[in-house]
Protein backbone atom coordinates (compact mmCIF):
# COMPACT_ATOMS: atom_id res chain seq x y z
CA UNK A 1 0.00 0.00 0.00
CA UNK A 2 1.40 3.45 -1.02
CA UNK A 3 2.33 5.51 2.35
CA UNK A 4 0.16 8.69 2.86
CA UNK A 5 1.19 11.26 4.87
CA UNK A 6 -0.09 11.58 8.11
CA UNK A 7 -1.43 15.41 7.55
CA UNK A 8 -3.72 13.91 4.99
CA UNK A 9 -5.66 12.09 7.21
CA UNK A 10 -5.51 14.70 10.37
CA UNK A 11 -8.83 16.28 10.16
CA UNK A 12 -10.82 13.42 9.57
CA UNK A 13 -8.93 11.37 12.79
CA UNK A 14 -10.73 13.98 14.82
CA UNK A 15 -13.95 13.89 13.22
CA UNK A 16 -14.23 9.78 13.76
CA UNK A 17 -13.30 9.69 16.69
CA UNK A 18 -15.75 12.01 18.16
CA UNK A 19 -18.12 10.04 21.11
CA UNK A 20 -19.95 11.02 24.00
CA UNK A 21 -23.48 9.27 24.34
CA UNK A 22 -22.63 7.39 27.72
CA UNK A 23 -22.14 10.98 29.28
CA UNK A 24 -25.36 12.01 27.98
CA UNK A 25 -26.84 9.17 29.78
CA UNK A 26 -24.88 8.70 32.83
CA UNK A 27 -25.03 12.07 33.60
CA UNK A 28 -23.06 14.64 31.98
CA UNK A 29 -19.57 15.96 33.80
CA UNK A 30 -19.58 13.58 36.36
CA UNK A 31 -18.13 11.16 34.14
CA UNK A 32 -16.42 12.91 32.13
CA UNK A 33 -12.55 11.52 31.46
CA UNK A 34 -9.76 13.21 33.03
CA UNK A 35 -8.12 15.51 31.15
CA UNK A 36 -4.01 16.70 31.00
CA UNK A 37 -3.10 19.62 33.42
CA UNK A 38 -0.86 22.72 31.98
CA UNK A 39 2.05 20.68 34.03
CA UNK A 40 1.83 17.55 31.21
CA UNK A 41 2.32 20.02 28.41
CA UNK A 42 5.32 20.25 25.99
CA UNK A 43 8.40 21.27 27.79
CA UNK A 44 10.64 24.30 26.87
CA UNK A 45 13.61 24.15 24.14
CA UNK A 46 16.42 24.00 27.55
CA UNK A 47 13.62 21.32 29.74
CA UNK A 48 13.64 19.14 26.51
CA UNK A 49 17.54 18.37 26.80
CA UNK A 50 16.85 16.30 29.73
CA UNK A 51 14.38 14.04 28.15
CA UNK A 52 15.91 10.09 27.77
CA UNK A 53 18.09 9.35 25.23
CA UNK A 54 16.49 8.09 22.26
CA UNK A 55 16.36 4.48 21.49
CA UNK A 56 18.02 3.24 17.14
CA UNK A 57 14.77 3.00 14.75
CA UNK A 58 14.14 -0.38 14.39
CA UNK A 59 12.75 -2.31 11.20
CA UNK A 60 8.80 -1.59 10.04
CA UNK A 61 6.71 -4.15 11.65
CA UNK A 62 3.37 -4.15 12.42
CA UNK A 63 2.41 -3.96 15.86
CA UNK A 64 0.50 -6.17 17.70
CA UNK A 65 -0.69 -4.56 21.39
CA UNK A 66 -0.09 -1.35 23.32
CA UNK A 67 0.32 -1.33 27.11
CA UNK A 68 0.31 1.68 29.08
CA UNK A 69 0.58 0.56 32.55
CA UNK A 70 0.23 3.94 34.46
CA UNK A 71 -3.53 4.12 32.97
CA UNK A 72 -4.21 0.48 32.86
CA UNK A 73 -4.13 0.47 28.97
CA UNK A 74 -3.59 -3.41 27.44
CA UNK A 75 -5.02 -3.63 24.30
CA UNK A 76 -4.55 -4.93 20.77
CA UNK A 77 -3.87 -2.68 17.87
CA UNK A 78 -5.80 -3.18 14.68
CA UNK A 79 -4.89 -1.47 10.96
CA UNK A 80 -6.24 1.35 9.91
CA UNK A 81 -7.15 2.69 6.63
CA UNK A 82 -8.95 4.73 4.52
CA UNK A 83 -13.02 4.89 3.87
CA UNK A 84 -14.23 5.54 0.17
CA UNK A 85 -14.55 9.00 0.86
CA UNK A 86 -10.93 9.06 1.93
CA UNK A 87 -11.19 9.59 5.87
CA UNK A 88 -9.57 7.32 8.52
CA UNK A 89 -11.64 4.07 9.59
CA UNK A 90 -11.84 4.08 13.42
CA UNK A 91 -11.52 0.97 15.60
CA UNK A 92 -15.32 -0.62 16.11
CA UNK A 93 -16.64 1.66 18.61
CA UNK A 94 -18.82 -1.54 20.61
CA UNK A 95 -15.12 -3.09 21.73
CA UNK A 96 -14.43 -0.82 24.32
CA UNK A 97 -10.70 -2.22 25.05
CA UNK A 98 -9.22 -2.39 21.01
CA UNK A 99 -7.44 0.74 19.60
CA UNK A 100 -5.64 1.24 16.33
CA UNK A 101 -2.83 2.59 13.82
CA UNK A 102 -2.62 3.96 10.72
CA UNK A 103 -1.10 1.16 8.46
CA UNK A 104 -0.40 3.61 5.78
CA UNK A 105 1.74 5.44 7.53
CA UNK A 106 4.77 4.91 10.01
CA UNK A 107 4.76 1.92 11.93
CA UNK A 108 5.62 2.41 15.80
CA UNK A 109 9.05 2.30 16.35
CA UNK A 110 10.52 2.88 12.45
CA UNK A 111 11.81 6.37 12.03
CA UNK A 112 8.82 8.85 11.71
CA UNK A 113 5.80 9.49 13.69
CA UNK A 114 3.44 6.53 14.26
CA UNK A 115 0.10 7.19 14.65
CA UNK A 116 -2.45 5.18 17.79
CA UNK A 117 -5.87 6.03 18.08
CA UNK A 118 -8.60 5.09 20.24
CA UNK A 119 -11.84 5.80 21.35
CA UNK A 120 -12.70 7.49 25.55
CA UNK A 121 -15.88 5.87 25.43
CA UNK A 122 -18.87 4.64 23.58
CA UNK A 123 -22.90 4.54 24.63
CA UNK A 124 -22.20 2.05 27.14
CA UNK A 125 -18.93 3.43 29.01
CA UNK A 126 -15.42 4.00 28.90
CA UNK A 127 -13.26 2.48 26.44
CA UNK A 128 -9.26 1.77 25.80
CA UNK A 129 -8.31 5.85 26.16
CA UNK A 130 -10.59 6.86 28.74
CA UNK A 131 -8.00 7.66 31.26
CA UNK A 132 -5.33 8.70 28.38
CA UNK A 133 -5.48 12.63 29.57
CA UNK A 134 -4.18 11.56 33.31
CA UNK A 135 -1.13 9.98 31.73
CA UNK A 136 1.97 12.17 32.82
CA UNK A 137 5.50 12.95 31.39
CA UNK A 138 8.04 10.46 31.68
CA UNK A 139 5.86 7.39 31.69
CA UNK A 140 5.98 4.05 29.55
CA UNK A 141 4.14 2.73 26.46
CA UNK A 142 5.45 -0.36 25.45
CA UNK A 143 4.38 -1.67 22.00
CA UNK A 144 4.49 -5.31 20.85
CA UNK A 145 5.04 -5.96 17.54
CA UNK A 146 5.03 -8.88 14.78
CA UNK A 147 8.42 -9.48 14.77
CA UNK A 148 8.69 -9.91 18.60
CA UNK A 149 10.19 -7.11 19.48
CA UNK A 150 8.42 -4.88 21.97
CA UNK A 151 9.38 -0.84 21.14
CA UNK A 152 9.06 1.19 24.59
CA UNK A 153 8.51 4.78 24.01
CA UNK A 154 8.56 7.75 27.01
CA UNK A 155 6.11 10.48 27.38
CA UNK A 156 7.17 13.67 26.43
CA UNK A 157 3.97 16.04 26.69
CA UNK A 158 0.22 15.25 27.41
CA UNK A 159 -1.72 18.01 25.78
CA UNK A 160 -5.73 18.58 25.20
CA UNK A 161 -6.14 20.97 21.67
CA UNK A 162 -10.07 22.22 20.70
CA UNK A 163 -10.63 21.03 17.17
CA UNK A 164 -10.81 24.42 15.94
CA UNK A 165 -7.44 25.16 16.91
CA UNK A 166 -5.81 21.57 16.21
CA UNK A 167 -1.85 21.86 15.66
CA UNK A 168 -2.11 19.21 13.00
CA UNK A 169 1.66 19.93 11.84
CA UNK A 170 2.88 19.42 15.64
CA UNK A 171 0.81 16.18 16.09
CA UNK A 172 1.06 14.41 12.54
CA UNK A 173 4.46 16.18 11.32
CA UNK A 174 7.55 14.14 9.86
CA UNK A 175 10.33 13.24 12.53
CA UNK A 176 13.71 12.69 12.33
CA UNK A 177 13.49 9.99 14.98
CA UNK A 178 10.84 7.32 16.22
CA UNK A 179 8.12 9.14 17.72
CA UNK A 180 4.63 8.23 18.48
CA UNK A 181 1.25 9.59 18.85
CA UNK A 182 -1.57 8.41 20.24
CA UNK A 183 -4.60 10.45 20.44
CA UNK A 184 -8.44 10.26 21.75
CA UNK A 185 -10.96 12.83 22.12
CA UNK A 186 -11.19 14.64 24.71
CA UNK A 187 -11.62 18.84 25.93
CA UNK A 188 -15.23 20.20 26.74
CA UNK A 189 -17.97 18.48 26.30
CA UNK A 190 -21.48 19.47 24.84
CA UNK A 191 -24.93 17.28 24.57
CA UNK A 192 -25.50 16.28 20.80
CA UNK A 193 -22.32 17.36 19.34
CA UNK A 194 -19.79 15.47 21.61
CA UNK A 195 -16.58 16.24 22.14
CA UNK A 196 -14.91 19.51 21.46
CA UNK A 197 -11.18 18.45 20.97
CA UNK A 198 -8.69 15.91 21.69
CA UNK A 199 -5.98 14.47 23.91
CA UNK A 200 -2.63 13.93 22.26
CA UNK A 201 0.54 12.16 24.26
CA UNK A 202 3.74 13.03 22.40
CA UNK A 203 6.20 10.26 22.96
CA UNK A 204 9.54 8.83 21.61
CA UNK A 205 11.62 5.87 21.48
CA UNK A 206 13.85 5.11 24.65
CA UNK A 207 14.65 1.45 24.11
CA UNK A 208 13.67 -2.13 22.44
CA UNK A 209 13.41 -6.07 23.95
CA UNK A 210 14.43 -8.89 21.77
């Protein structure tokens, strides 16, 4: 499959992913998911030199699962493409605990920024990113992949953009190293137009097991 760049498929990510109805009927803000304080957000130019090392790219391979053990995240991954009217196809949103990655694009742990998303909930309840905005800097995502490998990446930044004002260079942008995204929706929320934005967590490659 030809690669597409990530910025191609930005706006319509946020568009699918778009949810809400169990808040509606479980009763409004006191469910809603926790969202990233100013504290998670990217750090300044002289903070950033004290981020970990980063890990060598590895080879492209699919991957497999993502575990994020601060938020209690253990899920598989599935591919995903492109509709017929050219928008990214969304994991089914009735399996609450089952993200996925764009196939098209960079796969986790190859140079270039890999793409995970993920529902916060569906009509019934939370799903696999509900608690994604109280992940914090510095913490682990650890991706298993086909070829056996598992690529752990570190948190760099938790941040929470309105649609309106999406940074979709910033979050889908090229990279010169293995980075990863993985994004839900997230922000304010309003009855019978859902979600106003979206959580991103910025992270990159700190290491690799066999």
């Amino acid at each position: 499959m030809r690669r597409l760049t990530n910025l191609a498929i930005a706006v319509a990510t946020l568009a699918a992913l778009l949810s809400g109805a169990w808040l509606v009927r479980g009763g409004g803000d006191t469910n809603a998911p926790p969202q990233p304080s100013a504290a998670q957000a990217a750090r300044t130019p002289v903070q950033q030199s004290a981020r970990p090392e980063s890990a060598p790219a590895l080879p492209a391979s699919p991957p497999l699962r993502i575990r994020i053990p601060a938020i209690r995240v253990n899920a598989p991954l599935m591919g995903l493409g492109l509709t017929p009217t050219g928008s990214l196809d969304v994991p089914p949103a009735e399996r609450e605990n089952l993200a996925g990655w764009y196939e098209a694009g960079t796969a986790p742990g190859e140079t270039g920024t890999a793409i995970v998303a993920g529902h916060v909930d569906n009509a019934d309840g939370p799903s696999v990113f509900y608690r994604l905005g109280a992940l914090r800097k510095g913490g682990a995502i650890d991706v298993e992949r086909r070829d056996g490998t598992v690529a752990r990446f570190t948190v760099d930044a938790v941040e929470v953009y309105k649609s309106a004002n999406f940074p979709d260079e910033k979050v889908y942008g090229a990279a010169s190293r293995p980075e990863l995204r993985v994004i839900t929706c997230g922000g304010g929320y309003t009855p019978g137009r859902g979600y106003e934005g979206n959580v991103v967590v910025f992270a990159h490659l700190t290491g690799s097991n066999p």
